[in-house]
N, C-alpha and C. Protein backbone atom coordinates (compact mmCIF):
# COMPACT_ATOMS: atom_id res chain seq x y z
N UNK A 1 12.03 33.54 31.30
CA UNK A 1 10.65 33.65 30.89
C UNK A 1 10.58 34.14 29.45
N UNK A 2 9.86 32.97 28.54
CA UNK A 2 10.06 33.80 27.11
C UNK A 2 8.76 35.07 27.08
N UNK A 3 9.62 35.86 25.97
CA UNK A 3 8.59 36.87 26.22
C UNK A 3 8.06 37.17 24.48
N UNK A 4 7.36 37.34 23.90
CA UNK A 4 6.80 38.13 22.36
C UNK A 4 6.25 39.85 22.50
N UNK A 5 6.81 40.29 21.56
CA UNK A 5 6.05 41.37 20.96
C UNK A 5 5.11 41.03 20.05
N UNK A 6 3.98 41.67 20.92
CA UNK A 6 3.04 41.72 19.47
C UNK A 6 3.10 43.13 18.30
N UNK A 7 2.83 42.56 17.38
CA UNK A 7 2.81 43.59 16.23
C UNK A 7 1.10 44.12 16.34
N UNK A 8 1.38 45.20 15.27
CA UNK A 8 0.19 45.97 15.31
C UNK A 8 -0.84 45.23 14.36
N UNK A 9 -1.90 45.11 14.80
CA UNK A 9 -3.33 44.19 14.29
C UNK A 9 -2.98 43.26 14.19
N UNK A 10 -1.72 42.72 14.61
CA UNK A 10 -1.85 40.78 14.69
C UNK A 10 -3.13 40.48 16.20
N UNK A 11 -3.69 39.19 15.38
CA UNK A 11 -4.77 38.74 16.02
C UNK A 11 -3.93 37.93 17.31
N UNK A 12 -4.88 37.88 18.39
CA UNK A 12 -4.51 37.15 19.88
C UNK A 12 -3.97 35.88 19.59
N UNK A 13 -4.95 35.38 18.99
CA UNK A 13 -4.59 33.78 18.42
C UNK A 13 -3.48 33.50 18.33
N UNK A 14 -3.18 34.31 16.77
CA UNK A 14 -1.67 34.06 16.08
C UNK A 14 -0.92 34.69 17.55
N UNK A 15 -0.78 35.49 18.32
CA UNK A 15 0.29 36.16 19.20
C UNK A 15 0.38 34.59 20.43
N UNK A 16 -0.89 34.25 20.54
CA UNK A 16 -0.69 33.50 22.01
C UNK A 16 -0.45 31.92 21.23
N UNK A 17 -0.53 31.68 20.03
CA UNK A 17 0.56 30.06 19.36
C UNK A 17 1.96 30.80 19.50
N UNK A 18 2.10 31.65 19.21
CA UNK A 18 3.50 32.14 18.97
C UNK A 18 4.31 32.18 20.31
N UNK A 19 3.33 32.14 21.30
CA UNK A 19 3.67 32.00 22.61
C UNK A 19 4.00 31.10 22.96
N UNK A 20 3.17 30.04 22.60
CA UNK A 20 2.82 28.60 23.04
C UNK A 20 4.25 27.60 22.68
N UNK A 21 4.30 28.09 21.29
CA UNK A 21 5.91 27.46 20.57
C UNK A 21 6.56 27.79 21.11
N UNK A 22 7.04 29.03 21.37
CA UNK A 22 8.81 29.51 22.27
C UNK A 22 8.39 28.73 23.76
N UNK A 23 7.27 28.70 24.69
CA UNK A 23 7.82 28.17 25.35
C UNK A 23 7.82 26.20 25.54
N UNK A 24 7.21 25.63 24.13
CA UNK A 24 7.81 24.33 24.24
C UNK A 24 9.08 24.73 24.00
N UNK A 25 9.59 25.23 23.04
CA UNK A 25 11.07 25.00 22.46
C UNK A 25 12.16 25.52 24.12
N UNK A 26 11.68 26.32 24.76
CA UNK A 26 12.57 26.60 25.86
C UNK A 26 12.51 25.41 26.82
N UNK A 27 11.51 24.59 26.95
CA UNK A 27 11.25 23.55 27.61
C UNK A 27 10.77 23.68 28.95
N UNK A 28 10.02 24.99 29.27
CA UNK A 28 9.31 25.22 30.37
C UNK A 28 8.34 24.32 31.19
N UNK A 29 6.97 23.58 30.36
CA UNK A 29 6.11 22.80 30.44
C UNK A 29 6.91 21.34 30.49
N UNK A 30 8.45 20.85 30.31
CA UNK A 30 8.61 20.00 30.32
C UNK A 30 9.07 20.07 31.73
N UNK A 31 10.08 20.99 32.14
CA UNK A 31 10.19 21.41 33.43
C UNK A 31 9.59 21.33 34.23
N UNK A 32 8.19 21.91 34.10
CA UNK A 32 7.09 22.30 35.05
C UNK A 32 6.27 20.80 35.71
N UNK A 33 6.54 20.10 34.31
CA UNK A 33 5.87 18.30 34.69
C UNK A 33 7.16 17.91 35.51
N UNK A 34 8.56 18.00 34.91
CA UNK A 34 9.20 17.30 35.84
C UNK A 34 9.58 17.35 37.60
N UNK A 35 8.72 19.08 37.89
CA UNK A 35 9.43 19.58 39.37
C UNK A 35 7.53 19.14 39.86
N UNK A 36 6.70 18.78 39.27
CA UNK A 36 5.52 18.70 39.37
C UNK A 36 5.42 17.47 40.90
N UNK A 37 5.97 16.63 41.15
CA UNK A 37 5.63 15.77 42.08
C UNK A 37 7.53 15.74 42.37
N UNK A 38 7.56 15.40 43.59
CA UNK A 38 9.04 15.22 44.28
C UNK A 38 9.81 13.75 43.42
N UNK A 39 10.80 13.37 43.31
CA UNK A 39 11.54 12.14 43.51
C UNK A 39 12.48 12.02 43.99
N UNK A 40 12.88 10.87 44.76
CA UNK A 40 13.48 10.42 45.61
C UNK A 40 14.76 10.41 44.65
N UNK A 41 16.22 10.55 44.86
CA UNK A 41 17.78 10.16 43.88
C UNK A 41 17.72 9.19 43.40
N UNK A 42 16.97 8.03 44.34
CA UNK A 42 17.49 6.84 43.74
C UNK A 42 16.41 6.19 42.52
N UNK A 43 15.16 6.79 43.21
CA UNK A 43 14.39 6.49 41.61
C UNK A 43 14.86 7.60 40.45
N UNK A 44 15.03 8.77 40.54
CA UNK A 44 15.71 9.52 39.30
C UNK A 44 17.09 8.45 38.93
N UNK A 45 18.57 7.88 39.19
CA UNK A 45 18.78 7.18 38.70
C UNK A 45 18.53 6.17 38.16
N UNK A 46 17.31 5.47 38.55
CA UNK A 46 17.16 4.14 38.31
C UNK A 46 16.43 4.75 36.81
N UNK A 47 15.24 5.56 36.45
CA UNK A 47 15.10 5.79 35.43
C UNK A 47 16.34 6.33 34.38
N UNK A 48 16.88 7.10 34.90
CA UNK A 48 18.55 7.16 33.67
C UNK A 48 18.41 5.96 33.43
N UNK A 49 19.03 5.09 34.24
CA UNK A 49 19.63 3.56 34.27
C UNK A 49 18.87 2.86 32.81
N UNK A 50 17.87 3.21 33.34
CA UNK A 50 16.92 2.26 32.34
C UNK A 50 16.38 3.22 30.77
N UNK A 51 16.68 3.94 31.03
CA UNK A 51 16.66 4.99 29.71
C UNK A 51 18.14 5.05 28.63
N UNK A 52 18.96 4.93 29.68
CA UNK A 52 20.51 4.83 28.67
C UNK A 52 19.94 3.19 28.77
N UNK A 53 19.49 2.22 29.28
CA UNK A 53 20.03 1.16 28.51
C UNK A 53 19.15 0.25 27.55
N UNK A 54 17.89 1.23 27.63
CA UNK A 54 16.93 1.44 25.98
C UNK A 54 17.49 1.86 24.94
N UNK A 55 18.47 3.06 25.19
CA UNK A 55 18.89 3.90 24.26
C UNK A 55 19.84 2.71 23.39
N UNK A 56 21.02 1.96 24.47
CA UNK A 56 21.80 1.51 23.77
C UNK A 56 21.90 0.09 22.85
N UNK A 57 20.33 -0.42 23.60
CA UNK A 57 20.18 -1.56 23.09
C UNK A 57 19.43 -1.53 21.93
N UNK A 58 18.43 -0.23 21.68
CA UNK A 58 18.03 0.49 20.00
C UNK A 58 19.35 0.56 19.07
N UNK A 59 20.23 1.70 19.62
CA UNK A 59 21.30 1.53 19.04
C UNK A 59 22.16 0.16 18.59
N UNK A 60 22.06 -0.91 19.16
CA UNK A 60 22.94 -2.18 18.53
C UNK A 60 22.30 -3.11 17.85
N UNK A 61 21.13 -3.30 17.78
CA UNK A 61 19.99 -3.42 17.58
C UNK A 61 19.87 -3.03 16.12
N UNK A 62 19.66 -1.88 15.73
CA UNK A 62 19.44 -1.00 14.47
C UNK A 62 20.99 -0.75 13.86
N UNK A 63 21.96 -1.26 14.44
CA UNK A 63 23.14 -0.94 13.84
C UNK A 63 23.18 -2.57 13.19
N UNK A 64 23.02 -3.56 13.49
CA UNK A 64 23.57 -4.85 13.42
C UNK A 64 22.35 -5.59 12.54
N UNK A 65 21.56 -4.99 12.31
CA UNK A 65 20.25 -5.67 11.44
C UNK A 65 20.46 -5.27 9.68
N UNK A 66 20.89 -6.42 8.98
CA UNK A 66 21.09 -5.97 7.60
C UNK A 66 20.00 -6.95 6.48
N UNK A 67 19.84 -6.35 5.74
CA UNK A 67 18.76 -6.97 4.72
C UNK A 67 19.32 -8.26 3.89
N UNK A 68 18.86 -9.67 3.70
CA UNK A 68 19.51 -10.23 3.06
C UNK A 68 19.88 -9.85 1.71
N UNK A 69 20.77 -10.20 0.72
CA UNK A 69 21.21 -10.10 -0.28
C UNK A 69 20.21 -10.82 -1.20
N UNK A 70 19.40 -10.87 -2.16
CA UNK A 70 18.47 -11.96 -2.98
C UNK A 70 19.51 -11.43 -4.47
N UNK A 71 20.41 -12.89 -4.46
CA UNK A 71 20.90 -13.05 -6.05
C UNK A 71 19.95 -13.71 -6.92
């Protein structure tokens, strides 16, 4: 659980963004969506499946695309 100190006369505002950031960066709220509804194993693989093979087809994709030469 992230936690902040507040300092003396810092405003709520500034204390509760300061909140808000540590816990995207810990990835709590991403957590919290992912345990949010059940899934079954085989749909959690099937999304990997299809996420590595977005990933790799960006990757060959953006590796193999070159600008022509204009002499």
């Amino acid at each position: 659980m992230p936690k902040i100190k507040i300092k003396k006369f810092e405003p709520f505002e500034v204390a509760l963004r300061r909140f808000k950031r540590i816990c995207e960066k810990s990835g709590i709220l991403s957590e919290l969506k992912k345990r949010e509804f059940y899934e079954k194993p085989s749909i959690i693989k099937k999304k990997k499946k299809k996420i590595a093979i977005k990933r790799n087809i960006k990757k060959i994709t953006k590796g193999n695309f070159k600008k022509p030469r204009l002499y």
